[in-house]
C-alpha atoms as a PDB file:
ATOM      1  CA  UNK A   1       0.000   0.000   0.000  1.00  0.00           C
ATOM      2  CA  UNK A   2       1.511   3.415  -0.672  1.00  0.00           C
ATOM      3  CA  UNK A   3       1.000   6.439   1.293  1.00  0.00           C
ATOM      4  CA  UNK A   4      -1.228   9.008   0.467  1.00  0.00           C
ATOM      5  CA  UNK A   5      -0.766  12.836   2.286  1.00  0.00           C
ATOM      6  CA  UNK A   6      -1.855  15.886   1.668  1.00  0.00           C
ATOM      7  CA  UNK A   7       0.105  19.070   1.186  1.00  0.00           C
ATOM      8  CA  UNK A   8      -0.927  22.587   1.803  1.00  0.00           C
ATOM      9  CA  UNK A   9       1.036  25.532  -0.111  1.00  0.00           C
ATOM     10  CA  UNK A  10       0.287  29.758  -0.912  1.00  0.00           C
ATOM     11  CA  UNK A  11      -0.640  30.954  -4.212  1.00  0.00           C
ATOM     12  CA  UNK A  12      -1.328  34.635  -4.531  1.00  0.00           C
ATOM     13  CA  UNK A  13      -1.761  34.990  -0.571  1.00  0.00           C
ATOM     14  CA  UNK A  14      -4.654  31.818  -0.501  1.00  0.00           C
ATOM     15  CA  UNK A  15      -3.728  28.491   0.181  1.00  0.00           C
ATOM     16  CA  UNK A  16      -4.297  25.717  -2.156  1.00  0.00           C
ATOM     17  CA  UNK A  17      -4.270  21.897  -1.139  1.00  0.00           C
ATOM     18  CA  UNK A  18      -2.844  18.767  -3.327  1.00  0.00           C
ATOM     19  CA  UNK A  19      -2.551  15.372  -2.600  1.00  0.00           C
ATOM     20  CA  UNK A  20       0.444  13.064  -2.752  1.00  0.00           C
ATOM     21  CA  UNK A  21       0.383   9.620  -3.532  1.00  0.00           C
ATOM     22  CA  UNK A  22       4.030   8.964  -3.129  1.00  0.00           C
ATOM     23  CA  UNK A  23       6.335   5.919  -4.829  1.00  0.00           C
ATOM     24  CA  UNK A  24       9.784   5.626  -5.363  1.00  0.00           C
ATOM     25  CA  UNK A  25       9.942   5.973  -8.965  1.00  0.00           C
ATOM     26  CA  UNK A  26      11.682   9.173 -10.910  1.00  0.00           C
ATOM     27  CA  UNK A  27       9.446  10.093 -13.379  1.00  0.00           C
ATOM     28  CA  UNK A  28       6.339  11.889 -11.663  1.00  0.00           C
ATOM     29  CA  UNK A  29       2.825  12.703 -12.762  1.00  0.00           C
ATOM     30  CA  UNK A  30       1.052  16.225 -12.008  1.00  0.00           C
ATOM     31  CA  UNK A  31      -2.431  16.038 -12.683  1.00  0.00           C
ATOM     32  CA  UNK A  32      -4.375  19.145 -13.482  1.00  0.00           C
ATOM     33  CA  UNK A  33      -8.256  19.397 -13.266  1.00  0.00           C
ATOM     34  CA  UNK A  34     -10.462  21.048 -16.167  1.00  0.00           C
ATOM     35  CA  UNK A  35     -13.538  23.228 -15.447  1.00  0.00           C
ATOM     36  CA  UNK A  36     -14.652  23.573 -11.527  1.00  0.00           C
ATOM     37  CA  UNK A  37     -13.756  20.034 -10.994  1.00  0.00           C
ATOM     38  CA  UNK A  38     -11.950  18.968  -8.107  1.00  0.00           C
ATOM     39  CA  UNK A  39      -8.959  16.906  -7.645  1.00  0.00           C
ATOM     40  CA  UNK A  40      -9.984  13.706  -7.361  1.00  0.00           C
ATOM     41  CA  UNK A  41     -11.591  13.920 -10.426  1.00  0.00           C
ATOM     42  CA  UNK A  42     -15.156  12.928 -12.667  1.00  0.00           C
ATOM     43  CA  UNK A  43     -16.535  10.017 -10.435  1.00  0.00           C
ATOM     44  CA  UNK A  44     -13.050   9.748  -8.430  1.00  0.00           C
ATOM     45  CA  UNK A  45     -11.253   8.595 -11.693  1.00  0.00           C
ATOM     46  CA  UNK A  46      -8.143  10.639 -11.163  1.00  0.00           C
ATOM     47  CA  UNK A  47      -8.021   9.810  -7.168  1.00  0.00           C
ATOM     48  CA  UNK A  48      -7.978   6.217  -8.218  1.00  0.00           C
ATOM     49  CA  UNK A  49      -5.949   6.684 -11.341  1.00  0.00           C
ATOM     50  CA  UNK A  50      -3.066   7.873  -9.231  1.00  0.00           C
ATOM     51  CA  UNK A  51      -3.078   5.339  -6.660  1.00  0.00           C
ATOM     52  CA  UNK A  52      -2.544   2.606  -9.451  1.00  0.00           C
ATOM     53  CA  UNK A  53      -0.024   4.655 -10.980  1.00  0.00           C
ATOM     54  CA  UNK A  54       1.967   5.078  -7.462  1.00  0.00           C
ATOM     55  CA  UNK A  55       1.305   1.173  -6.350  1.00  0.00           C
ATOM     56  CA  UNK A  56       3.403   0.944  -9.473  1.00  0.00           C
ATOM     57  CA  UNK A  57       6.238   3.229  -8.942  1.00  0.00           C
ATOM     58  CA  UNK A  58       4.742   6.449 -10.179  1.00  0.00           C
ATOM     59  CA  UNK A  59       4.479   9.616  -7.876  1.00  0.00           C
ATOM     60  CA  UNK A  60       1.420  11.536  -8.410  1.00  0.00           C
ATOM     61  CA  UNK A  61       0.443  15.156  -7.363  1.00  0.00           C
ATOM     62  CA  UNK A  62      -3.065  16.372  -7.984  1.00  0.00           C
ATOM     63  CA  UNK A  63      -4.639  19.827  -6.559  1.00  0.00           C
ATOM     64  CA  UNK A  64      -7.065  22.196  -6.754  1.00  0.00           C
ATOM     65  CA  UNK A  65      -6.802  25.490  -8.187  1.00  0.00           C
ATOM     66  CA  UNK A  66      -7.950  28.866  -6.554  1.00  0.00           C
ATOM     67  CA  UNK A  67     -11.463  28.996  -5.904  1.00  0.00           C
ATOM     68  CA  UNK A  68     -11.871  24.936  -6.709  1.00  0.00           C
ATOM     69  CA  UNK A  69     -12.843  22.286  -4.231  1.00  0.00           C
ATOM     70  CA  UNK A  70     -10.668  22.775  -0.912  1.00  0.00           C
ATOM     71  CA  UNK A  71      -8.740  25.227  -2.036  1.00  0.00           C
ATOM     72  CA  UNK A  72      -8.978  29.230  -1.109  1.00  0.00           C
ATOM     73  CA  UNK A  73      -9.614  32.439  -3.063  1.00  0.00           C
ATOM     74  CA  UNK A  74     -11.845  33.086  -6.762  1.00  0.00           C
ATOM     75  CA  UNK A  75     -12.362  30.610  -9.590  1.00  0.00           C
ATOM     76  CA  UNK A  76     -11.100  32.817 -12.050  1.00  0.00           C
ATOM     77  CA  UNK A  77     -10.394  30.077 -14.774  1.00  0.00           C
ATOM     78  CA  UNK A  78      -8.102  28.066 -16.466  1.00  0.00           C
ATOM     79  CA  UNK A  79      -6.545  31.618 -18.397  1.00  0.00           C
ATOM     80  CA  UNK A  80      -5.371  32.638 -14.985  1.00  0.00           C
ATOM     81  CA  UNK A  81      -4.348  29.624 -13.686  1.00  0.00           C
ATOM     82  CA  UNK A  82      -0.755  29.970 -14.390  1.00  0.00           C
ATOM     83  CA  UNK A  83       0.663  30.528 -10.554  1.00  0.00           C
ATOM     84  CA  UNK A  84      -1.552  27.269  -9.368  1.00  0.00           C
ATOM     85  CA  UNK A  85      -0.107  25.042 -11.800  1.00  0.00           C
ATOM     86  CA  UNK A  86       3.650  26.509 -11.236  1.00  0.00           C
ATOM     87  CA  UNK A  87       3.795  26.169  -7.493  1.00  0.00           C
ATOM     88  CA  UNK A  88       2.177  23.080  -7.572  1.00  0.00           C
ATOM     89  CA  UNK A  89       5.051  21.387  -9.950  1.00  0.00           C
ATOM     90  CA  UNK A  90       7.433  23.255  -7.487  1.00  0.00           C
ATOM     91  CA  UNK A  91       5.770  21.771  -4.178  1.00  0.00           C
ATOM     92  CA  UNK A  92       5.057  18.319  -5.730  1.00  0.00           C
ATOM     93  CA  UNK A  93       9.486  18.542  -6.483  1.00  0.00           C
ATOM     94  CA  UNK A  94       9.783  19.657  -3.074  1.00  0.00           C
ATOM     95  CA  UNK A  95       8.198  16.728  -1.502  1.00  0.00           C
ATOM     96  CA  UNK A  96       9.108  14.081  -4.121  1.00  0.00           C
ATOM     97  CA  UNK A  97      12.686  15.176  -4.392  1.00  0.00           C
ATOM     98  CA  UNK A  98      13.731  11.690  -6.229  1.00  0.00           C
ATOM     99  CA  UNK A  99      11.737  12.719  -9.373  1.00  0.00           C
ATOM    100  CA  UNK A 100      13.948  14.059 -12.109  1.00  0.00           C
ATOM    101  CA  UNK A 101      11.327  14.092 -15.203  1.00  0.00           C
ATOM    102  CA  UNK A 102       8.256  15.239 -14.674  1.00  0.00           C
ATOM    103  CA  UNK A 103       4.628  14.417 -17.401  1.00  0.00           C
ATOM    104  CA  UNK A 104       1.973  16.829 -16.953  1.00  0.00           C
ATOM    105  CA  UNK A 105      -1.820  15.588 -17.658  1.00  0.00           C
ATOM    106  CA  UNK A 106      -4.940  17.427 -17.960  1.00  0.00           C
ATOM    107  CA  UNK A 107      -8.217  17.071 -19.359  1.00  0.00           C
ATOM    108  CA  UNK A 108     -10.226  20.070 -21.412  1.00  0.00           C
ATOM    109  CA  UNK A 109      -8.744  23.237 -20.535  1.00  0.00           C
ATOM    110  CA  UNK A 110      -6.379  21.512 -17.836  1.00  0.00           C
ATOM    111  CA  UNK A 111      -4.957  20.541 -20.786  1.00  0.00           C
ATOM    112  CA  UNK A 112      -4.926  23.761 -22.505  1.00  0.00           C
ATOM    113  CA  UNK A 113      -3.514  25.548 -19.167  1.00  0.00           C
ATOM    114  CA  UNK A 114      -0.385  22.100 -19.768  1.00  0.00           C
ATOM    115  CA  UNK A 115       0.478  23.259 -23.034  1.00  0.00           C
ATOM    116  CA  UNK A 116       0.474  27.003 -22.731  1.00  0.00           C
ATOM    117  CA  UNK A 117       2.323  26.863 -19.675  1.00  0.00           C
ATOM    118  CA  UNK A 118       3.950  23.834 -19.131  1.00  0.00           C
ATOM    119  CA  UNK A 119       7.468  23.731 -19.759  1.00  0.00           C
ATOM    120  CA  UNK A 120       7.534  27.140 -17.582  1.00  0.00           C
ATOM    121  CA  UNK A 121       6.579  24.606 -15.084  1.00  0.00           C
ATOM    122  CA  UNK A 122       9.248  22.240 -15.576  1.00  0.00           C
ATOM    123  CA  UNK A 123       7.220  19.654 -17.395  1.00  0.00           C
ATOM    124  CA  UNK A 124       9.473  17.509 -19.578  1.00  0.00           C
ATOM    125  CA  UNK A 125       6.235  15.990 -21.265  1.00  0.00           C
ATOM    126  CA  UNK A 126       2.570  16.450 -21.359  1.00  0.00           C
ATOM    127  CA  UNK A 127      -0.550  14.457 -21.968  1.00  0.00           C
ATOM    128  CA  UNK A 128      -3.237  16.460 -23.316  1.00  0.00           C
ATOM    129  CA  UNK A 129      -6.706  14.941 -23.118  1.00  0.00           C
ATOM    130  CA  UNK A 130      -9.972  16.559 -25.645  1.00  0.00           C
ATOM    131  CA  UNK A 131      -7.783  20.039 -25.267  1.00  0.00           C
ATOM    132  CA  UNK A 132     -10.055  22.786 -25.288  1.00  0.00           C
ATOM    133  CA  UNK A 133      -9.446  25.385 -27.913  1.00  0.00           C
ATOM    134  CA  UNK A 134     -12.502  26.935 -28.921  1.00  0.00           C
ATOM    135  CA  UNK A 135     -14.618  29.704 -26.939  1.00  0.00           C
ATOM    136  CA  UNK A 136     -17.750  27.984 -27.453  1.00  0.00           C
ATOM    137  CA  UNK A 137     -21.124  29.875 -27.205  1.00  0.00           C
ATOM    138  CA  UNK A 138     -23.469  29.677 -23.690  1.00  0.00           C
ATOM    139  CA  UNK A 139     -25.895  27.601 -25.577  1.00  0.00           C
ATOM    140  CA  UNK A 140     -24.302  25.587 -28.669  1.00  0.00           C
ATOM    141  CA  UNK A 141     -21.483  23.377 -28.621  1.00  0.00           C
ATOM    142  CA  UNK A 142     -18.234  24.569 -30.687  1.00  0.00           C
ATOM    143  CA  UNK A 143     -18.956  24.191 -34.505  1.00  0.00           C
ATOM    144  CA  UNK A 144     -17.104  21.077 -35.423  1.00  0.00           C
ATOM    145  CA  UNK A 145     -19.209  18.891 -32.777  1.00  0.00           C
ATOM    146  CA  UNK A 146     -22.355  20.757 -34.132  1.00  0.00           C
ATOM    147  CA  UNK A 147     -21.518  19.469 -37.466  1.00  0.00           C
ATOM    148  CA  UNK A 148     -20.277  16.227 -36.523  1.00  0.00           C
ATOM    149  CA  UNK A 149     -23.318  15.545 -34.931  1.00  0.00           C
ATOM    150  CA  UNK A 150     -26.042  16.402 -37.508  1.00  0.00           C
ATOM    151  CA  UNK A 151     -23.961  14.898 -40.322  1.00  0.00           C
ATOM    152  CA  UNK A 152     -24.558  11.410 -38.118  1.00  0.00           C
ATOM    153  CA  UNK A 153     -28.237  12.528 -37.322  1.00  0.00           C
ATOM    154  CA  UNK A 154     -28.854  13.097 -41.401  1.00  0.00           C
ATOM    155  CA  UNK A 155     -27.873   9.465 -42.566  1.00  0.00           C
ATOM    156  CA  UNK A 156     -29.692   8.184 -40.236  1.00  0.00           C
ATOM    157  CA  UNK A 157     -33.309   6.674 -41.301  1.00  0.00           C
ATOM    158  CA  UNK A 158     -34.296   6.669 -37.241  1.00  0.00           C
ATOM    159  CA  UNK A 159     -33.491  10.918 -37.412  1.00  0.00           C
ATOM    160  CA  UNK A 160     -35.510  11.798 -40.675  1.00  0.00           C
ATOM    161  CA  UNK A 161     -38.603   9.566 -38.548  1.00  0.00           C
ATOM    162  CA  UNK A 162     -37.428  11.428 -35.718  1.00  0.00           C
ATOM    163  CA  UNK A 163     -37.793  14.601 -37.566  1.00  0.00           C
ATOM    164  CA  UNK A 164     -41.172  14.039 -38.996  1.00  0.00           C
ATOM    165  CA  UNK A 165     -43.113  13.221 -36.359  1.00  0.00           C
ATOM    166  CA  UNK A 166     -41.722  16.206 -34.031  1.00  0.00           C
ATOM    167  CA  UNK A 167     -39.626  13.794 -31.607  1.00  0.00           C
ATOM    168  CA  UNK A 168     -36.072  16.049 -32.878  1.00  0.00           C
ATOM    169  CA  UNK A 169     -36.463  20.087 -31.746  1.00  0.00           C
ATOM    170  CA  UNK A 170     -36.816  22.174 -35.091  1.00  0.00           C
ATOM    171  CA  UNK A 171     -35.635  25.324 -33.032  1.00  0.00           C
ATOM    172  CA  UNK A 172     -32.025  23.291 -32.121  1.00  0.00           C
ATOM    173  CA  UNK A 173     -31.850  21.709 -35.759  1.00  0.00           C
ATOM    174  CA  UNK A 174     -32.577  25.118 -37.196  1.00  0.00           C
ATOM    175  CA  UNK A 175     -29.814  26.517 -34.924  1.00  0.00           C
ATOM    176  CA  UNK A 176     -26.900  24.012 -35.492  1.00  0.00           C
ATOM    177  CA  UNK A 177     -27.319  24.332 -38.955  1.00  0.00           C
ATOM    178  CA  UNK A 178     -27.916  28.195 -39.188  1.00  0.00           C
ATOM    179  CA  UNK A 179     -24.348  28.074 -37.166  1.00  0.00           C
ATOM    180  CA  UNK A 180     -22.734  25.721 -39.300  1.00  0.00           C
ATOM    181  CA  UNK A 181     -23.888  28.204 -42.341  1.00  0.00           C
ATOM    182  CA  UNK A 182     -22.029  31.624 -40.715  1.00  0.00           C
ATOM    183  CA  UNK A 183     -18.624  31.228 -41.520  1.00  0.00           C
ATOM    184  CA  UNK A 184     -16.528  30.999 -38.158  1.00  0.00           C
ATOM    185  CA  UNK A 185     -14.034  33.696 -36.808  1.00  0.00           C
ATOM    186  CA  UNK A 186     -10.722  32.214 -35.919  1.00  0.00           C
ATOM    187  CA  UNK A 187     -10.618  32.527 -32.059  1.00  0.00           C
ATOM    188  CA  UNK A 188      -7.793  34.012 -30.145  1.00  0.00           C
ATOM    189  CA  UNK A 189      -7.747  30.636 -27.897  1.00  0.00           C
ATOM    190  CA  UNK A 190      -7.894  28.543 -30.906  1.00  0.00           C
ATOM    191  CA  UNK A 191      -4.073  30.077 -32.318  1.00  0.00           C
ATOM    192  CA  UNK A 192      -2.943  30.275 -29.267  1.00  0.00           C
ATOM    193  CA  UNK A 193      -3.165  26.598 -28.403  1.00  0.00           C
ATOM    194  CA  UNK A 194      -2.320  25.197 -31.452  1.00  0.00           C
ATOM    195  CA  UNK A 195       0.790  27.099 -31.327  1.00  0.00           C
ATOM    196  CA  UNK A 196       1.613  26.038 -27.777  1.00  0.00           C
ATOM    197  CA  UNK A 197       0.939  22.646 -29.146  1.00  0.00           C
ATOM    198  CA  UNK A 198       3.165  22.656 -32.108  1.00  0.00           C
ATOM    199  CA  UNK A 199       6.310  24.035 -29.395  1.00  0.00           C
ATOM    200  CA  UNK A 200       6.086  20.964 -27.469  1.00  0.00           C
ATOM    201  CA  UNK A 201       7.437  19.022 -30.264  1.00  0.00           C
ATOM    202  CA  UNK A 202       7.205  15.610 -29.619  1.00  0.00           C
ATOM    203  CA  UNK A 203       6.776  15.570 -25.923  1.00  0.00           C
ATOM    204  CA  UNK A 204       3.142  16.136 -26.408  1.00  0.00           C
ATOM    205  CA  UNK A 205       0.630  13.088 -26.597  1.00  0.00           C
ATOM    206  CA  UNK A 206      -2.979  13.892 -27.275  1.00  0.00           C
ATOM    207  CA  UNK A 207      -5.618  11.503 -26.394  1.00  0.00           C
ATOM    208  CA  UNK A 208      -9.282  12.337 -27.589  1.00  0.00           C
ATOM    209  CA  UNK A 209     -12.758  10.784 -26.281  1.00  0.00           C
ATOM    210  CA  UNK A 210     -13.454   9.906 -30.410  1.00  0.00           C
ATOM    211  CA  UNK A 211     -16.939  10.973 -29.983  1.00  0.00           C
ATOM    212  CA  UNK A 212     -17.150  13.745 -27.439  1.00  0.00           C
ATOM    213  CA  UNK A 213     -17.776  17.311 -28.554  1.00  0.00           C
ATOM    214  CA  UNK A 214     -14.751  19.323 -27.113  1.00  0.00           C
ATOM    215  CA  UNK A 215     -12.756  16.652 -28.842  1.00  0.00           C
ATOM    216  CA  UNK A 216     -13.874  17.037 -31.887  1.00  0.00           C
ATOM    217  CA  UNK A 217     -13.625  20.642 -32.012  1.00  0.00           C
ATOM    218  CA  UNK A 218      -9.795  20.206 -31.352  1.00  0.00           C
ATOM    219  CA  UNK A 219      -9.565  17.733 -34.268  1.00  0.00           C
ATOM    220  CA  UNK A 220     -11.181  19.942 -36.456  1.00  0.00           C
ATOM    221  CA  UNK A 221      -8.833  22.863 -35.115  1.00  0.00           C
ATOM    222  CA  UNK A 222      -5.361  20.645 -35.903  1.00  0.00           C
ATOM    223  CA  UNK A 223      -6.646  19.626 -39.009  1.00  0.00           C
ATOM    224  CA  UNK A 224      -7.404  23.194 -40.349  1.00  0.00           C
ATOM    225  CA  UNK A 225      -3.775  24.578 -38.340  1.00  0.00           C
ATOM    226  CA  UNK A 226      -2.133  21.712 -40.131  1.00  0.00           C
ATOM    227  CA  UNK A 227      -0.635  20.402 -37.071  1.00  0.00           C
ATOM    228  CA  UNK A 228      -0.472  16.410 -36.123  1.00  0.00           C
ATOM    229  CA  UNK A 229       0.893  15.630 -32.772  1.00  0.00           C
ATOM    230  CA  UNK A 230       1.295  12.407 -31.495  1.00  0.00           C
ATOM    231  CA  UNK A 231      -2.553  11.211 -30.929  1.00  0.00           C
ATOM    232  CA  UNK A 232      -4.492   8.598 -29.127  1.00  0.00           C
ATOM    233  CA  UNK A 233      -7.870   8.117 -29.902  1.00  0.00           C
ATOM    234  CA  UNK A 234     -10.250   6.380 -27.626  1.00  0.00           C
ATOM    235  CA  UNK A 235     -13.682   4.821 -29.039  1.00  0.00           C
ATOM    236  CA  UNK A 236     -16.030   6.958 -26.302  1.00  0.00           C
ATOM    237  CA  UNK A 237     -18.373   9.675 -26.216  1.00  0.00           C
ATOM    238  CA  UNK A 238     -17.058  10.560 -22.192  1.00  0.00           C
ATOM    239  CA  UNK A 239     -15.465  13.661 -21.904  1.00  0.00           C
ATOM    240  CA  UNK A 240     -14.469  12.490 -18.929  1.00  0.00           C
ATOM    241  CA  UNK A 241     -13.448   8.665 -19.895  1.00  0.00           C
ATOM    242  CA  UNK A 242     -15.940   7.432 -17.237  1.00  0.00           C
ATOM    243  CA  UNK A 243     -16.600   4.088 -18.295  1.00  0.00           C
ATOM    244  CA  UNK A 244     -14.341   1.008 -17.081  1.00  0.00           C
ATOM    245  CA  UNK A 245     -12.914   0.160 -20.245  1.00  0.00           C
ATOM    246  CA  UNK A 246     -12.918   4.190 -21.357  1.00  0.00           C
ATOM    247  CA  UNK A 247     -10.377   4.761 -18.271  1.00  0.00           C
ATOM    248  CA  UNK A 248      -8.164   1.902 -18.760  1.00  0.00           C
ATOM    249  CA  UNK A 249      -7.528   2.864 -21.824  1.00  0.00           C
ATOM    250  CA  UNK A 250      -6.696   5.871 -20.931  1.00  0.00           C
ATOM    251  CA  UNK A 251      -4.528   4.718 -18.158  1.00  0.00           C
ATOM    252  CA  UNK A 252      -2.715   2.471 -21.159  1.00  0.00           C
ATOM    253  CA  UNK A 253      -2.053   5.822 -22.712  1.00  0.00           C
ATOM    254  CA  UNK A 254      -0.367   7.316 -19.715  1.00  0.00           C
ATOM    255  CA  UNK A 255       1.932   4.612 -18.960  1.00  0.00           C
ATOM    256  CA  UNK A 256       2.818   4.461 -22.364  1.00  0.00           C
ATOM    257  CA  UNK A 257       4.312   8.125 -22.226  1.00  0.00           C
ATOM    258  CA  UNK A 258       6.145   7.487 -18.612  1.00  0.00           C
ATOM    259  CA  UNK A 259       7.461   4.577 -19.896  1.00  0.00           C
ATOM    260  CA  UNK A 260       9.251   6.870 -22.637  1.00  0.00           C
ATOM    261  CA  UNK A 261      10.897   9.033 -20.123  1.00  0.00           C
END
């Protein structure tokens, strides 16, 4: 059994918390949560994910950002999340001084926040899971999911019966496709990830949910920027990789890269 603590540290004048789950082994894992989720993650999937990693020789950090689950101070998003994820690599160093190369992994924009900003925090790899690169509207998904999915709906027989007798909304099918119609502004976000992307070089991994919406706006974003990093794709519709056989294969992935380093 391998021992689990948690470690408070200061950000900004609040104090955040992680969680250790210490092993022996020089290569560690920081694990950053997308979105208001806390640190143990979508059904306790990264809580359990990093016990089997340690039990196995893999040190694993995980915390919560400012204003997320036990930690102190605003929510102010993954854009100014910079200072959490930096003192965390530095405090998860601190207290796992054998690790030499560190892989960062995130999910969404935990992932985004990894590539913009993770060599700065020492990372010598990342693992980017469904990235997320488009500001997507209050009420529709980002445009590439929105096409995705009525492209599936339309060759469907079951939609068009669907359709006729009033089971699909006309006001959503009317909006998706008015929105796939207006031709879409490049975002800010989008460049700006795909660039941070293309500087990790090959110590980036990308591993998409195949049929999840956030993913499918990032493949839609590489394929347009022209850039192909290293990818994983994972037959699932969970953002999140919920199901048993959705988070062992994600858990394949991840070894896969620490075994590399």
């Amino acid at each position: 059994m391998t021992a689990r603590r948690h470690i408070a540290f200061p950000v900004a004048e609040e104090m955040l918390l992680g969680t250790l789950d210490e092993s022996i082994g020089g290569t560690g894992l920081l694990i950053v949560t997308g979105g208001n989720e806390i640190r143990a993650g979508a059904h306790r999937g990264m809580a359990l994910l990093a016990r089997r990693l340690a039990t196995t020789g893999t040190p694993v950090f995980r915390y919560d950002r400012r204003g997320v689950g036990d930690s102190g101070g605003r929510n102010g998003g993954f854009g100014s999340a910079r200072e959490d994820l930096l003192a965390a690599a530095a405090i998860f160093r601190a207290n796992a001084p054998q690790v030499k190369r560190l892989v960062g992994f995130g999910n969404c924009d935990a992932a985004t926040c990894l590539a913009w900003w993770g060599r700065e925090a020492g990372c010598d790899a990342v693992i980017l899971a469904n990235p997320w690169v488009v500001e997507g509207s209050a009420t529709l998904p980002p445009r590439a999911a929105i096409k995705a999915h009525y492209l599936s709906q339309l060759r469907s027989p079951s939609a068009w019966k669907r359709i006729a007798t009033r089971g699909l909304s006309p006001r959503k099918l009317i909006a998706g496709l008015h929105r796939l119609a207006v031709p879409e502004i490049e975002e800010d976000l989008t460049t700006r990830t795909m660039r941070a992307i293309t500087d990790w070089h090959g110590d980036a991994t990308i591993i998409l949910a195949e049929r999840d919406g956030t993913a499918v706006a990032y493949a839609d974003a590489a394929r347009r920027a022209g850039i192909a990093p290293r990818t994983v794709t994972i037959p699932t519709g969970s953002h999140s990789f919920a199901r048993p056989e959705d988070g062992e294969a994600l858990e394949h992935a991840i070894r896969a890269v620490l075994s590399e380093l």
